[in-house]
C-alpha atoms as a PDB file:
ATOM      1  CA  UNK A   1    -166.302 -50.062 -10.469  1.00  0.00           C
ATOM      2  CA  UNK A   2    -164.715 -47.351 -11.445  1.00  0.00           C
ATOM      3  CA  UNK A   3    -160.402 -47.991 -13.380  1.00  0.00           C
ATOM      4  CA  UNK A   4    -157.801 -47.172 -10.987  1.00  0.00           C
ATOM      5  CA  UNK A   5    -154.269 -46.007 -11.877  1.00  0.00           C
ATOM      6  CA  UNK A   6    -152.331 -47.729  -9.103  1.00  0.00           C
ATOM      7  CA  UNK A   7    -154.421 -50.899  -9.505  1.00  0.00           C
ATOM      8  CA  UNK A   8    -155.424 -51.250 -13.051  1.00  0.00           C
ATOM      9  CA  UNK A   9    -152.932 -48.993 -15.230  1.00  0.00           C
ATOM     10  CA  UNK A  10    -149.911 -48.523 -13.378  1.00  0.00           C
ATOM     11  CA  UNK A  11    -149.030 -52.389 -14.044  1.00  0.00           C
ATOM     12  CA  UNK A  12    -149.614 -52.512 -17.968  1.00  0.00           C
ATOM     13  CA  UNK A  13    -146.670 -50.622 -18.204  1.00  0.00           C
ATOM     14  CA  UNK A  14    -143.717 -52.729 -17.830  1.00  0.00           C
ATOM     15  CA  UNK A  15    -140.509 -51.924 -15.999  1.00  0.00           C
ATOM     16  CA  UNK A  16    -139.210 -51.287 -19.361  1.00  0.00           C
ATOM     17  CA  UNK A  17    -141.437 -49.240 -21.073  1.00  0.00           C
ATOM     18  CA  UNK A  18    -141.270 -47.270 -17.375  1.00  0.00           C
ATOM     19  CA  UNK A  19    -137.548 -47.299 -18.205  1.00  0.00           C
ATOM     20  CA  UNK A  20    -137.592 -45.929 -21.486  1.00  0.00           C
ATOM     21  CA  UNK A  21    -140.151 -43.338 -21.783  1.00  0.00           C
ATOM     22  CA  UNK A  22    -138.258 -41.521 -18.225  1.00  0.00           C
ATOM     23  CA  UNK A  23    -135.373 -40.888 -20.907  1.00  0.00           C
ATOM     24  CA  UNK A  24    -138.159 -38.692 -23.089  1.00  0.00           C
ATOM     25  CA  UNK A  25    -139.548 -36.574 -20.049  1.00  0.00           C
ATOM     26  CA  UNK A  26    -142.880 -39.208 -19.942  1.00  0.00           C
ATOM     27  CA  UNK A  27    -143.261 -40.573 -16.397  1.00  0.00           C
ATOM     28  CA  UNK A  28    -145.540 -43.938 -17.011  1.00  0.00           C
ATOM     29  CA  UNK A  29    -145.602 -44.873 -13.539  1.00  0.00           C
ATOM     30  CA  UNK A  30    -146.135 -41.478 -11.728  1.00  0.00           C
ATOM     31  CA  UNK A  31    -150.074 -40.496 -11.128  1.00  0.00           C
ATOM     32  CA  UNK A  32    -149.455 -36.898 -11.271  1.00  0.00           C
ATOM     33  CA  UNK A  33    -147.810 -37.139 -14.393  1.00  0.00           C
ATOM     34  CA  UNK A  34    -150.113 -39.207 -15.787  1.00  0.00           C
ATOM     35  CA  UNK A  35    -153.309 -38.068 -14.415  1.00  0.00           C
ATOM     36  CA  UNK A  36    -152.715 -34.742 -16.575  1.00  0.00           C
ATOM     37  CA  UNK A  37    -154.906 -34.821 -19.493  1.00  0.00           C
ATOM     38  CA  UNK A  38    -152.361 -33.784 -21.819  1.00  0.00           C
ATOM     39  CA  UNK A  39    -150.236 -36.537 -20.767  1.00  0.00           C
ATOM     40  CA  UNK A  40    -152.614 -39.351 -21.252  1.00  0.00           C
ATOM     41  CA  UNK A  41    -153.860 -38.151 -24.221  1.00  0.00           C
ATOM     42  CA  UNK A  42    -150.444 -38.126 -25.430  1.00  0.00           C
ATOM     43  CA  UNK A  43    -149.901 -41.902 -24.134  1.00  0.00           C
ATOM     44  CA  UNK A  44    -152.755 -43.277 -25.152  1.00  0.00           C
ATOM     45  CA  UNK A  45    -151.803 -41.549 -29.058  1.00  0.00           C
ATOM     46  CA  UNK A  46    -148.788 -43.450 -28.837  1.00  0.00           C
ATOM     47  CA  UNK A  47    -150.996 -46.771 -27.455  1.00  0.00           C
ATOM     48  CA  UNK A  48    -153.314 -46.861 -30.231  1.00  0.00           C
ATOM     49  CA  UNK A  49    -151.443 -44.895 -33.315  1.00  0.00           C
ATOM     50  CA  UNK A  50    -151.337 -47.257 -36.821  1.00  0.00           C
ATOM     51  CA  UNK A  51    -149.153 -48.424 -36.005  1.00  0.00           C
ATOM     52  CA  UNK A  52    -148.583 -48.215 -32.542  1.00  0.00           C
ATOM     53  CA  UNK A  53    -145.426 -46.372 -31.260  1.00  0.00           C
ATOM     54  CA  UNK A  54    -145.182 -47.812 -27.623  1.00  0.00           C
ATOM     55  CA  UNK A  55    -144.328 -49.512 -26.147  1.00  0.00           C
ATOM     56  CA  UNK A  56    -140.941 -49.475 -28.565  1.00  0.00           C
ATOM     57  CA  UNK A  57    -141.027 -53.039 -31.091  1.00  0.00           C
ATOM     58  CA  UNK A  58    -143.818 -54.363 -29.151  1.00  0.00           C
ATOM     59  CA  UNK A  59    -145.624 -56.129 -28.039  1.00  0.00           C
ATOM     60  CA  UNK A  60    -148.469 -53.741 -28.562  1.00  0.00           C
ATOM     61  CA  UNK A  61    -151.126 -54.101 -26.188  1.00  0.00           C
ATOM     62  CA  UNK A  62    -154.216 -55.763 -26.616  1.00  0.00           C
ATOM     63  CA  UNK A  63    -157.659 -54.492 -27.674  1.00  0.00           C
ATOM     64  CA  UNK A  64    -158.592 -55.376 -23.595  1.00  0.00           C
ATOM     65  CA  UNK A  65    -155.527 -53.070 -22.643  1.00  0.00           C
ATOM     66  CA  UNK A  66    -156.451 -50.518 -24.532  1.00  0.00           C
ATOM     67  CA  UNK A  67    -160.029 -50.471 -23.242  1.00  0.00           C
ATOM     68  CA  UNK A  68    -159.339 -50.507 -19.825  1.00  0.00           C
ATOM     69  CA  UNK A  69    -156.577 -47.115 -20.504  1.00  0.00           C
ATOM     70  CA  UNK A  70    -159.736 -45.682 -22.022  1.00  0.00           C
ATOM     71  CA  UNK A  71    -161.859 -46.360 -19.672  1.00  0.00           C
ATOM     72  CA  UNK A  72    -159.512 -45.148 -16.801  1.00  0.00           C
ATOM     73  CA  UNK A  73    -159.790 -41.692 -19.094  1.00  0.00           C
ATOM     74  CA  UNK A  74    -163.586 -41.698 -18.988  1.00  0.00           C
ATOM     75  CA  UNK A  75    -163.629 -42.114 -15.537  1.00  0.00           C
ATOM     76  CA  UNK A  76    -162.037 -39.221 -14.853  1.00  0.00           C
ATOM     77  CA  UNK A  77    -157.964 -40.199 -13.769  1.00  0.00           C
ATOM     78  CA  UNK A  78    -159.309 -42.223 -10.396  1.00  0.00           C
ATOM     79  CA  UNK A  79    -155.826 -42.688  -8.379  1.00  0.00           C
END
């Protein structure tokens, strides 16, 4: 089964992090946004930098987090 955005991604990014990153132009929770390669790229550089930059002081996400994002890439940005 193929990683979703509305079901899978969407909620690893908390109200918060949603919050913060609409201050710096980066749109967490909108699919078009994120569904740009650029964007996610971009994200997922700040998901998995050493050390990571987002979400701001943590807590970082998990290896399992990280996975799925990735694998939400490889499958091609499924809504």
């Amino acid at each position: 089964m193929k990683v979703s955005f509305a079901t899978d991604i969407k909620p690893l990014f908390r109200p918060i992090d949603v919050a913060h990153m609409q201050r710096h132009g980066v749109m967490l929770d909108d699919f078009a946004y994120m569904s740009n390669p650029r964007n996610a790229l971009a994200v997922q550089a700040t998901l998995t930098g050493n050390p990571p930059s987002m979400p701001p002081g943590g807590p970082y996400w998990t290896p399992q987090q990280l996975d799925i994002y990735a694998r939400w890439i490889a499958d091609g940005y499924q809504p």
